[in-house]
Protein backbone atom coordinates (compact mmCIF):
# COMPACT_ATOMS: atom_id res chain seq x y z
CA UNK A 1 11.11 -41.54 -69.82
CA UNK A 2 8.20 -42.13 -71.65
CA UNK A 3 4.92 -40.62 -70.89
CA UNK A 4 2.97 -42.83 -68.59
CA UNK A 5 5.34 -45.31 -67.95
CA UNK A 6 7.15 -44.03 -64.40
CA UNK A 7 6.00 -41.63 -61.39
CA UNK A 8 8.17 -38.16 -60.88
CA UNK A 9 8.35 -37.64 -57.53
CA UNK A 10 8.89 -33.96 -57.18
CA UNK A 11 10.19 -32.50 -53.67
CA UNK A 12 9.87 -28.89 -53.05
CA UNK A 13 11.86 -27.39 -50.25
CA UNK A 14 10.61 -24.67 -48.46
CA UNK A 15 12.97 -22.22 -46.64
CA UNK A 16 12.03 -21.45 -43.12
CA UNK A 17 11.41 -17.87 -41.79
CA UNK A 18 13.19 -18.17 -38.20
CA UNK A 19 11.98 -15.10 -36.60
CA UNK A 20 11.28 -14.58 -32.97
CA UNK A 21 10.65 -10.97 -30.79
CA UNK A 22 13.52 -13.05 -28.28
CA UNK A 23 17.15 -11.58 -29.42
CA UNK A 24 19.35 -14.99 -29.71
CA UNK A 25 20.80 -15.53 -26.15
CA UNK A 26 18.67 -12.68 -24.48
CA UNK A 27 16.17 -13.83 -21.30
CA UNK A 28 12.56 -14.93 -21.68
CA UNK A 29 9.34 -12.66 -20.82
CA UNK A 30 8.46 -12.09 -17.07
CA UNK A 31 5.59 -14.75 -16.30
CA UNK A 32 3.69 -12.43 -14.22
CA UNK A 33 3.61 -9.04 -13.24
CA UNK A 34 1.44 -6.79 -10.75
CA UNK A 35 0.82 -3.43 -10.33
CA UNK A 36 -0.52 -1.92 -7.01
CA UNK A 37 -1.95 1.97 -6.76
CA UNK A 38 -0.86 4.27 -4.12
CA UNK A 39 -0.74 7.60 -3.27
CA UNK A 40 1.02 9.09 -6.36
CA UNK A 41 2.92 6.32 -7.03
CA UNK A 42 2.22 2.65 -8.42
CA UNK A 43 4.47 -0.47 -6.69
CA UNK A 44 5.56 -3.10 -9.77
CA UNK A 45 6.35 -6.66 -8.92
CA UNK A 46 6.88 -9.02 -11.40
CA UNK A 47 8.43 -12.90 -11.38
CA UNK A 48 12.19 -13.76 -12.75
CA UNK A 49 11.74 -15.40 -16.42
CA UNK A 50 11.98 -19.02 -16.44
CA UNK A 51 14.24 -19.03 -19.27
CA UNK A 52 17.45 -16.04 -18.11
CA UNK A 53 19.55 -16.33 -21.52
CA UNK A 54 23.04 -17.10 -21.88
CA UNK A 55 24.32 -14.67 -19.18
CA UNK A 56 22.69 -13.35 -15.81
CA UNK A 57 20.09 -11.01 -16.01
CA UNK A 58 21.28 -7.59 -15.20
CA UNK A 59 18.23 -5.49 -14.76
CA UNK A 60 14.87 -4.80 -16.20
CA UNK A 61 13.56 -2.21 -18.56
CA UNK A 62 10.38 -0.70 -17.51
CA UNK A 63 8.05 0.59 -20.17
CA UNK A 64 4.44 2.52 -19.40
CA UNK A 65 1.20 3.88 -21.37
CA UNK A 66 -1.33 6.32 -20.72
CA UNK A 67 -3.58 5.23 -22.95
CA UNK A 68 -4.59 2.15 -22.17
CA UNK A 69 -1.66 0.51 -23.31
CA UNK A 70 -1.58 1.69 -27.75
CA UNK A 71 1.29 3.65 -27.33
CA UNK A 72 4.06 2.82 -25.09
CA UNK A 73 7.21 5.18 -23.82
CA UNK A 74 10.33 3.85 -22.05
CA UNK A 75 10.17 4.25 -17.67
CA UNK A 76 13.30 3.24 -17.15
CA UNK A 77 16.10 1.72 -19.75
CA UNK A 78 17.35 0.01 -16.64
CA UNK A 79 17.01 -0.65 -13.15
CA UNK A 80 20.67 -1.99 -13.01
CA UNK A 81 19.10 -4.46 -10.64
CA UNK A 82 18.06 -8.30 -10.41
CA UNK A 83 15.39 -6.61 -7.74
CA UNK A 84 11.72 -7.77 -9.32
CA UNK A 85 9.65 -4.69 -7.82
CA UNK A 86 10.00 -1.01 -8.65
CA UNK A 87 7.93 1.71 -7.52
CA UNK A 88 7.20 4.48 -9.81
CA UNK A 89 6.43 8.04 -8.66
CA UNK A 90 5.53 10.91 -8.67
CA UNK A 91 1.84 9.93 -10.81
CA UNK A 92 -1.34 11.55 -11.09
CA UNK A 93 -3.55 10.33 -8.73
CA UNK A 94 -7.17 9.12 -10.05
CA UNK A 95 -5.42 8.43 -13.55
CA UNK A 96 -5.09 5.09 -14.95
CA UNK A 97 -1.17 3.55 -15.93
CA UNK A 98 0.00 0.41 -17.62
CA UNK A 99 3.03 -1.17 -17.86
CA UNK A 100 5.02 -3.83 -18.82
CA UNK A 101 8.63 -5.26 -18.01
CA UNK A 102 11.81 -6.67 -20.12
CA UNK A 103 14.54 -8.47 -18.25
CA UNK A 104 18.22 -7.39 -19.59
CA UNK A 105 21.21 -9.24 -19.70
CA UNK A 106 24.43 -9.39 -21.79
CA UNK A 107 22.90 -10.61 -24.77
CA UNK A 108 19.97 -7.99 -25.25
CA UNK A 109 16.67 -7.38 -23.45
CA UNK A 110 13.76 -9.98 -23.73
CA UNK A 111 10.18 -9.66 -24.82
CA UNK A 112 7.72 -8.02 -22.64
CA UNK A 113 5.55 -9.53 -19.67
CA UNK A 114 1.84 -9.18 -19.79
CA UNK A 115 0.30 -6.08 -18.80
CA UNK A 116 -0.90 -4.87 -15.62
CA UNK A 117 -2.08 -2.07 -14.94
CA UNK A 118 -3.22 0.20 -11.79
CA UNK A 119 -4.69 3.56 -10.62
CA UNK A 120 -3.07 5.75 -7.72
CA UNK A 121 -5.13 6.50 -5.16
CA UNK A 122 -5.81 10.13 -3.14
CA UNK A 123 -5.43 9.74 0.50
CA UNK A 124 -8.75 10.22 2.69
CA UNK A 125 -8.94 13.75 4.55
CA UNK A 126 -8.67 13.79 8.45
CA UNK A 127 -11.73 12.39 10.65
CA UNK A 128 -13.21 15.66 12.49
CA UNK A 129 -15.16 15.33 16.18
CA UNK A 130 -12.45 13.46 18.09
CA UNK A 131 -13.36 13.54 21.60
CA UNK A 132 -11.54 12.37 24.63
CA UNK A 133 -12.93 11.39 27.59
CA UNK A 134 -10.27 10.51 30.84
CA UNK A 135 -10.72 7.83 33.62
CA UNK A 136 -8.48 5.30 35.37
CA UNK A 137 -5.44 4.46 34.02
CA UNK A 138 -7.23 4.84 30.31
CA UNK A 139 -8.73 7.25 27.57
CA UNK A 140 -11.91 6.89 25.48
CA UNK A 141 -11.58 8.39 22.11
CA UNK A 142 -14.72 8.79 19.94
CA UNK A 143 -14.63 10.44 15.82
CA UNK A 144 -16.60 11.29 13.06
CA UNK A 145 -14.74 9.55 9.63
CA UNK A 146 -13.57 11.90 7.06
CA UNK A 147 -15.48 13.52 4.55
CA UNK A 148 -13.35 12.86 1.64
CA UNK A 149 -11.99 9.05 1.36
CA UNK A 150 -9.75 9.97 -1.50
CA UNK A 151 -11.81 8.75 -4.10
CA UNK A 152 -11.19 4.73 -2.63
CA UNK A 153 -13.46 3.05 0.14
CA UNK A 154 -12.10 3.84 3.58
CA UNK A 155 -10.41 0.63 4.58
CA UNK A 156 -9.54 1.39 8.40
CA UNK A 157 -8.51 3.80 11.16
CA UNK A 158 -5.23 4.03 12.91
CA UNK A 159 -4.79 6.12 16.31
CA UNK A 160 -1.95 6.82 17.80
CA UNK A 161 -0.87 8.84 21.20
CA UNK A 162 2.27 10.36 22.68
CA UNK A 163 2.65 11.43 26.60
CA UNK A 164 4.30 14.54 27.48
CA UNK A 165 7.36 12.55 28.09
CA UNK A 166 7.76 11.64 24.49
CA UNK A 167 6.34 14.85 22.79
CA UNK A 168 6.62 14.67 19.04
CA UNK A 169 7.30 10.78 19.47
CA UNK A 170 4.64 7.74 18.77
CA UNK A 171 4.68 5.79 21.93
CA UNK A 172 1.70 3.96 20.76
CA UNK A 173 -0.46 2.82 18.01
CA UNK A 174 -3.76 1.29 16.78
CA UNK A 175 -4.98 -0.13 13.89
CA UNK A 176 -8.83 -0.85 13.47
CA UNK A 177 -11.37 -1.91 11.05
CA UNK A 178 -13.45 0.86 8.51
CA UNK A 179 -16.49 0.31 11.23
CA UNK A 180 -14.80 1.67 14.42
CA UNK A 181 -15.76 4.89 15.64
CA UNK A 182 -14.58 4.81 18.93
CA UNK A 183 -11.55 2.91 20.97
CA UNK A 184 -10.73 2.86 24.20
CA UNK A 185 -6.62 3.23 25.20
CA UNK A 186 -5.45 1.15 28.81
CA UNK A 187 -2.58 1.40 30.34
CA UNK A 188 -1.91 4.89 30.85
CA UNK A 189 -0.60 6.72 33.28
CA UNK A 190 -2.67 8.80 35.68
CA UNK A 191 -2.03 12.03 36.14
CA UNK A 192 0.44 12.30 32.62
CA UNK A 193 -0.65 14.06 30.20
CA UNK A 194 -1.51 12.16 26.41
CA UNK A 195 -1.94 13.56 22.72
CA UNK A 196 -3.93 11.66 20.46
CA UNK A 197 -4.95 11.69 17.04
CA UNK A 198 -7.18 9.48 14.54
CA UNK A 199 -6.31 8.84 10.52
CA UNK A 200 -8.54 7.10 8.17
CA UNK A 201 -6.59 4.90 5.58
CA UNK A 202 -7.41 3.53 1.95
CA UNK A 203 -5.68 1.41 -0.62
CA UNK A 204 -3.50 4.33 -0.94
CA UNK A 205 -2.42 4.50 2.50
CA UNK A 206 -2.75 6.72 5.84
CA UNK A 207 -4.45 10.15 5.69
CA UNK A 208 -4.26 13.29 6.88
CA UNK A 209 -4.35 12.83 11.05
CA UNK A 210 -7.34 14.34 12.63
CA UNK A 211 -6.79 17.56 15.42
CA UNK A 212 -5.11 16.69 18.01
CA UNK A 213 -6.29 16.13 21.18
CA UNK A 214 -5.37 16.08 24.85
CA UNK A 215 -6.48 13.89 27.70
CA UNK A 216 -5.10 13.72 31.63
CA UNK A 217 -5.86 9.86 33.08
CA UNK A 218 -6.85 10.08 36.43
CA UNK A 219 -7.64 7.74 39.07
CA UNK A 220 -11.03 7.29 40.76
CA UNK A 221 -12.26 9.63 43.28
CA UNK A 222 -12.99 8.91 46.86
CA UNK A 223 -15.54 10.59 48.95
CA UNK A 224 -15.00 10.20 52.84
CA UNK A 225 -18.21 10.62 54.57
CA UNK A 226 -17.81 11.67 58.11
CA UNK A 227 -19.49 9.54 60.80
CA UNK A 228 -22.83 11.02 61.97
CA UNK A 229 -23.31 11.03 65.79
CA UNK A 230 -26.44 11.51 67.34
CA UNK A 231 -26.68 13.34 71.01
CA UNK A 232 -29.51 10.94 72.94
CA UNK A 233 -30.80 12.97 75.62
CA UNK A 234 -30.80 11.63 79.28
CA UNK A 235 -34.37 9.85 80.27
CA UNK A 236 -36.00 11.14 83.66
């Protein structure tokens, strides 16, 4: 061909680099996962991949960090479960964890969900100054709230009592907000004898119950005044 009289048209074809963290066949990443602090322990729970592979998923690997997520070690190879919550435990409370989750199935194990991460919490200490105070049928109790929260706001109270009838057994139970310092307990029985005790919870949980104390319902008293008479003497 002579110069200047045609066009070359010259194609180059590029080779592709097909690479992908997803083994061929293996499930998709975990959309979401959360991780919730308790006392020594953190509570995953993540959501089933959207894409599962060419086989069932057959459990999740769980990997963790303690240092903010540069260097990761493996939890757990595999829970052996299609579950989609683990809790871990025992932790150091106070101390920062991340992890992430891989689903498994017969074809490998899948990238990793996102991160989450979470702190377990201490448990408060017991509320001191419970006082009980009897009357009809009921029992006031009145507290001071712990000293130590456990390093977490104090999120609530819970009382419960037993009567001598069910010693060592809960035979009932209340929950109340972090403002209550006092609750009053109906529908006892007079003259029975009742053991109660006061716990302050916080994200971690329940804490340590308070003393225990012991209250007798009784009913109202009655006071029979006797009729006065008054001697008139006779008139002359």
């Amino acid at each position: 061909m002579a110069a200047g009289t045609g066009t070359v048209a010259v194609f180059v074809l590029g080779v592709a680099n097909f690479s992908s963290a997803t083994t061929h066949g293996a499930p998709g990443a975990p959309a979401t996962l959360t991780a919730t602090g308790g006392s020594s322990s953190v509570t995953l729970a993540w959501t089933i991949p959207t894409a599962t592979g060419d086989s069932a998923i057959s459990g999740y690997a769980i990997d963790y960090a303690t240092d903010g997520g540069n260097s990761w070690g493996t939890l757990v190879a595999s829970t052996g479960s299609t579950a989609t919550s683990y809790s871990v435990f025992p932790l150091w409370n106070g101390f920062p964890y991340h992890f992430r989750v891989s689903a498994i199935n017969q074809q490998g194990t899948g990238p990793a969900s996102p991160v989450a991460f979470a702190t377990p919490d201490l448990l408060p200490g017991p509320p001191t100054g419970v006082v009980a105070t009897f009357g009809d049928r009921q029992v006031g109790l009145s507290w001071t709230p712990p000293v130590a929260n456990g390093g977490t706001a104090l999120t609530g109270f819970v009382i419960t009592w037993s009567s001598s009838a069910t010693t060592g057994l809960v035979s009932g139970y209340a929950t109340l907000g972090v403002q209550a310092t006092s609750y009053l307990v109906v529908g006892l029985t007079n003259g029975v004898p009742y053991t109660f005790t006061v716990a302050g919870t916080n994200a971690g949980g329940t804490g340590t119950s308070s003393a225990a104390v012991v209250a007798v319902p009784v009913p109202p008293t009655t006071t029979t005044v006797p009729p006065t008479t008054t001697t008139v003497p006779p008139t002359t």
